[in-house]
N, C-alpha and C. Protein backbone atom coordinates (compact mmCIF):
# COMPACT_ATOMS: atom_id res chain seq x y z
N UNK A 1 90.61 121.35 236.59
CA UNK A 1 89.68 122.46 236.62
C UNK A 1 89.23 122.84 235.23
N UNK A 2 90.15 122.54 234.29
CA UNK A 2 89.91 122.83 232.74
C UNK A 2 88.75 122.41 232.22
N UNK A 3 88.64 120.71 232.50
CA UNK A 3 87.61 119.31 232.34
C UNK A 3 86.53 119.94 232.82
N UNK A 4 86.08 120.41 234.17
CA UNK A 4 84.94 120.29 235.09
C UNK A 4 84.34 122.08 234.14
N UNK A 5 85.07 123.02 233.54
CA UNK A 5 84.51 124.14 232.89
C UNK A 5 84.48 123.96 231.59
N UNK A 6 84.80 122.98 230.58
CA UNK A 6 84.80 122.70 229.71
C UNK A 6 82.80 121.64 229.81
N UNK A 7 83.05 120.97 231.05
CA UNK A 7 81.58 120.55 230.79
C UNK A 7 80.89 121.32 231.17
N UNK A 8 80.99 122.43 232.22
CA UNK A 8 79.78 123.45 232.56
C UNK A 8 79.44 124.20 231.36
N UNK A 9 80.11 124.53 230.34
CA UNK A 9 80.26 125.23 228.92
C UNK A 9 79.21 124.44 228.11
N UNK A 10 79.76 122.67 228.41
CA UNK A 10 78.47 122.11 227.75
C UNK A 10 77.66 121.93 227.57
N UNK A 11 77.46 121.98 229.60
CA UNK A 11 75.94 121.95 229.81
C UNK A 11 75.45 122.93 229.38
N UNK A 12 76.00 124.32 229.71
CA UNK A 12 75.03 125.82 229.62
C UNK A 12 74.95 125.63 227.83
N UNK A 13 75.35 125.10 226.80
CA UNK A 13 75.36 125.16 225.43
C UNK A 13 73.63 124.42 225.46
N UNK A 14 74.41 122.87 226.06
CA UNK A 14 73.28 121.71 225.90
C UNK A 14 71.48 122.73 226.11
N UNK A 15 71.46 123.17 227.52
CA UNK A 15 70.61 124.47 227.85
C UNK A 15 70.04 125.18 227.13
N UNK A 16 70.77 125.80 226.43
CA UNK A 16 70.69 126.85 225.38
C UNK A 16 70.02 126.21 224.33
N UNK A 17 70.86 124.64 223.51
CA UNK A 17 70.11 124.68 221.96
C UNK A 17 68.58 123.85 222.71
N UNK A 18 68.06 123.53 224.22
CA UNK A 18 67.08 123.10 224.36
C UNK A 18 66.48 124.49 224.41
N UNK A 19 66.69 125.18 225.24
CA UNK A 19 65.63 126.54 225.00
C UNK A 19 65.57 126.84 223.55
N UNK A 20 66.39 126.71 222.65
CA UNK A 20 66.00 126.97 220.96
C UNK A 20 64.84 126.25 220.76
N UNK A 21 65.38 124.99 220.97
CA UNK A 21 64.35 124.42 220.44
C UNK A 21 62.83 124.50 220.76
N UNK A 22 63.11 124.57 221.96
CA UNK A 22 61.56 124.59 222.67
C UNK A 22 60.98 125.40 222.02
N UNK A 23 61.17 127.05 222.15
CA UNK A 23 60.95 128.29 221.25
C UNK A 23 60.74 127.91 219.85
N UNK A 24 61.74 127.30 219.12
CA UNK A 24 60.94 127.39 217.65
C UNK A 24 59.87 126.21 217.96
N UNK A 25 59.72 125.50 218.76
CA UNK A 25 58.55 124.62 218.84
C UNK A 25 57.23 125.07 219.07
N UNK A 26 57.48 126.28 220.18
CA UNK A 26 56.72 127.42 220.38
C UNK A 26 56.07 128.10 218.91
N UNK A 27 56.80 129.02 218.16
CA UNK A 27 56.50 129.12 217.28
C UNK A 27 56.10 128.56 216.32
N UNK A 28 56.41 127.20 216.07
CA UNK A 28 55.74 126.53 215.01
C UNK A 28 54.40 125.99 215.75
N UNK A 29 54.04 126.26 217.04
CA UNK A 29 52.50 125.81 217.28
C UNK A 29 51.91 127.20 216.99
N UNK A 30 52.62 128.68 217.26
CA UNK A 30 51.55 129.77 217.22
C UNK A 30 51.17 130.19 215.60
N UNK A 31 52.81 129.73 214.63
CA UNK A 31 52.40 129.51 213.31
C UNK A 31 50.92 128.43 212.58
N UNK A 32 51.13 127.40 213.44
CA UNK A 32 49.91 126.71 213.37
C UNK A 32 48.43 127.08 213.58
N UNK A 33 48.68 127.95 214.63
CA UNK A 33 47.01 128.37 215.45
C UNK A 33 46.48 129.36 214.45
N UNK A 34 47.87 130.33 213.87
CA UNK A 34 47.37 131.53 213.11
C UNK A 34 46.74 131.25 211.76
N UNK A 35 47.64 129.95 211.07
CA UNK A 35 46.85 129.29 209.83
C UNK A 35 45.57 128.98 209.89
N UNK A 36 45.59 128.38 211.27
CA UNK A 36 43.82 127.46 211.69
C UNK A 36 43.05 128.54 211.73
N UNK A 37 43.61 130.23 212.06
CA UNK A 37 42.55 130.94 212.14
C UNK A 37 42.61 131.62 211.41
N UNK A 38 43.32 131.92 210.77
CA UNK A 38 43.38 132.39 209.03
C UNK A 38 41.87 131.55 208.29
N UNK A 39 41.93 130.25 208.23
CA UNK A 39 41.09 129.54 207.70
C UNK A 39 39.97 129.60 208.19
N UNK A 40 39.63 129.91 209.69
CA UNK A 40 38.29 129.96 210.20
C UNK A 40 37.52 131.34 209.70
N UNK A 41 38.72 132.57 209.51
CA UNK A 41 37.95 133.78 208.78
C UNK A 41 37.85 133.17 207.80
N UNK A 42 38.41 132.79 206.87
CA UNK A 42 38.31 132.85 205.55
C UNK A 42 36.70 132.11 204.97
N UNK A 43 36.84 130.59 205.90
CA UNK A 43 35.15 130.32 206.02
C UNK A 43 34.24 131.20 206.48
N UNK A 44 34.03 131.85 207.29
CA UNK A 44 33.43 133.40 208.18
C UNK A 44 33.11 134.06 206.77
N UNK A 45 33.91 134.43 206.38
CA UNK A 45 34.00 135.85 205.18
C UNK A 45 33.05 134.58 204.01
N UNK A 46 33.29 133.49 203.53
CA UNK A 46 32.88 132.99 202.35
C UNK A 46 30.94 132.53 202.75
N UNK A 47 30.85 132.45 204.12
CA UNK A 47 29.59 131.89 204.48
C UNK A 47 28.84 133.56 204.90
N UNK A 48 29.57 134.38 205.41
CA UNK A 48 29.24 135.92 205.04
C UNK A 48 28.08 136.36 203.93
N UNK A 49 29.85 136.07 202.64
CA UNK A 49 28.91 136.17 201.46
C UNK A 49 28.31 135.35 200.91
N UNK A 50 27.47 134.50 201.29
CA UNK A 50 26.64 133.13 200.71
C UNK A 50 25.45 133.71 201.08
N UNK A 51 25.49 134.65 202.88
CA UNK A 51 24.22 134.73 203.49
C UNK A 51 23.87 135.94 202.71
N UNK A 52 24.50 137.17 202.59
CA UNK A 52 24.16 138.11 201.56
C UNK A 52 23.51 137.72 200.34
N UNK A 53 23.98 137.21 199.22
CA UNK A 53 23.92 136.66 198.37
C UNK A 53 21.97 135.58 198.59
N UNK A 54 22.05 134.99 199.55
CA UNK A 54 20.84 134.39 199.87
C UNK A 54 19.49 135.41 200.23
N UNK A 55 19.64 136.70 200.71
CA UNK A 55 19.40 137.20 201.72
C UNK A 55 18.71 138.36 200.32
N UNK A 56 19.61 138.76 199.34
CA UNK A 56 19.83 139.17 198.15
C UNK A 56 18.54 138.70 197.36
N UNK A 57 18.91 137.50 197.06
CA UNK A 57 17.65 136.93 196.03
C UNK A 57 16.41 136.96 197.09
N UNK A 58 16.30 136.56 198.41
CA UNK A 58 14.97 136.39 198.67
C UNK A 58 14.32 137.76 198.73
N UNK A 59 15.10 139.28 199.25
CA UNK A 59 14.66 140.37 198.81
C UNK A 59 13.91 140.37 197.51
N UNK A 60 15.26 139.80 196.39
CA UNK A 60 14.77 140.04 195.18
C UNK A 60 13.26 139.34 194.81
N UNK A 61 13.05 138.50 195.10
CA UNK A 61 11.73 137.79 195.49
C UNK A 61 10.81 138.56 195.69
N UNK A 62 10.71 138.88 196.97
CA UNK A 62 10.22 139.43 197.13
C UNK A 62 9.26 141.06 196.90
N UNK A 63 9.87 141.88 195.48
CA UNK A 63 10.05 142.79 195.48
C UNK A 63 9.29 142.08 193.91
N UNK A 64 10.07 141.16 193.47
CA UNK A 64 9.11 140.85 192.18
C UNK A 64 7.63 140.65 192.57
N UNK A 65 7.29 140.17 193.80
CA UNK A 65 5.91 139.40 194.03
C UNK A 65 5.28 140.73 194.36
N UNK A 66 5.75 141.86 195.36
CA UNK A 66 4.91 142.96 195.38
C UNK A 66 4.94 144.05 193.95
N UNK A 67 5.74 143.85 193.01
CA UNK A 67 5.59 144.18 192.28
C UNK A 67 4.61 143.70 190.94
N UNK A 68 4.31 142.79 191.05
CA UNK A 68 2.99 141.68 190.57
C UNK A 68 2.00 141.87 191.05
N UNK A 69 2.26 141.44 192.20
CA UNK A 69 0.61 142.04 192.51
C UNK A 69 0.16 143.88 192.69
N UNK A 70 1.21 144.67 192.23
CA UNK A 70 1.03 145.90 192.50
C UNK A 70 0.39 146.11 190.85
N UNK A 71 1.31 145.30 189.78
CA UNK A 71 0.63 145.41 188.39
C UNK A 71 -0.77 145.08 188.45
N UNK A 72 -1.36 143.75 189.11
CA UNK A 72 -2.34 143.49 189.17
C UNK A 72 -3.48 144.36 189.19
N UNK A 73 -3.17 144.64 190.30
CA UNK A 73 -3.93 145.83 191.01
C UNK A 73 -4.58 147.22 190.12
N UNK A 74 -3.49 147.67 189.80
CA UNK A 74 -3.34 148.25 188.71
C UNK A 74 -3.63 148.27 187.46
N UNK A 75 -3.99 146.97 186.65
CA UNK A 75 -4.65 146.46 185.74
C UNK A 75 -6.50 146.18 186.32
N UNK A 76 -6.66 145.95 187.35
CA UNK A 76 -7.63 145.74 187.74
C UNK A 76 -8.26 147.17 187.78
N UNK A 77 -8.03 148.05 188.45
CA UNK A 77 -8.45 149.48 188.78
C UNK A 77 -8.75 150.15 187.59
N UNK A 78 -7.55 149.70 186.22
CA UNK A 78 -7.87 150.50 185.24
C UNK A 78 -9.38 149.72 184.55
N UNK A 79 -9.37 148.42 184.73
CA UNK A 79 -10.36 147.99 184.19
C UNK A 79 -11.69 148.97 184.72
N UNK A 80 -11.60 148.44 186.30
CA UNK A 80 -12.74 149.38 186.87
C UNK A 80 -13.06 151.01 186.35
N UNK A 81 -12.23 151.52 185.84
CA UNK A 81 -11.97 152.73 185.57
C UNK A 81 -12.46 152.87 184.19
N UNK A 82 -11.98 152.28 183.34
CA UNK A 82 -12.73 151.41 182.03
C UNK A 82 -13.97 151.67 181.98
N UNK A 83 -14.54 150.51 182.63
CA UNK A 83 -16.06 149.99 182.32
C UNK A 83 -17.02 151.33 183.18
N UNK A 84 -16.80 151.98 184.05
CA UNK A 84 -17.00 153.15 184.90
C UNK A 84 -17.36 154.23 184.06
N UNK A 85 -16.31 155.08 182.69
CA UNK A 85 -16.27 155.22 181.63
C UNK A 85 -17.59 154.83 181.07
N UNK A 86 -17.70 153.60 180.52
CA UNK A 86 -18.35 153.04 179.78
C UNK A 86 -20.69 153.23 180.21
N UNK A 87 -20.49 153.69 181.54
CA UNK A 87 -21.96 153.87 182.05
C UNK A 87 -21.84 155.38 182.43
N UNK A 88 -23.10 155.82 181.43
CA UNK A 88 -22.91 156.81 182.00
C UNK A 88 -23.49 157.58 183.22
C-alpha cells in the first residue's frame, strides 16, 4: 500500500510540475504578445509624429504662400496708391 501512494504522490507531483509548466508557457506567450504590442504603439506614436511634423511644414507652406501673395498685393495697391497720388 506504501508503493501504490508513493506513486499516486508521483503522479499528482508529475501533474503539478506539468501545470507549471504549461502556465509559465502561458506567460511567456502573453509576455510575448505584450512586447509585440509595446512595439506596434511605439510605431503608432513614431508615425503619429512624422504625420504632425508633415502636416506642420505643409501648413507652414502654406501660410508662407498666402503670405506672399498677401505682400504682393500689398505692394501692388501701394503702387496704385502711388501713381493715384501722382494725377491730380
Amino acid at each position: 500500500m506504501a508503493i501504490t501512494q508513493i506513486n499516486a504522490e508521483d503522479k499528482t507531483y508529475e501533474n503539478e510540475v506539468q501545470e507549471v509548466v504549461q502556465l509559465k508557457n502561458i506567460i511567456d506567450s502573453k509576455e510575448a504578445e505584450i512586447t509585440a504590442l509595446k512595439s506596434v504603439i511605439d510605431d503608432l506614436k513614431l508615425a503619429k509624429v512624422q504625420v504632425e511634423e508633415e502636416a506642420k511644414k505643409e501648413a507652414d507652406k502654406l501660410m508662407v504662400e498666402k503670405i506672399t501673395k498677401y505682400e504682393k498685393q500689398i505692394r501692388r495697391l501701394k503702387r496704385e496708391a502711388k501713381d493715384m497720388l501722382l494725377y491730380p
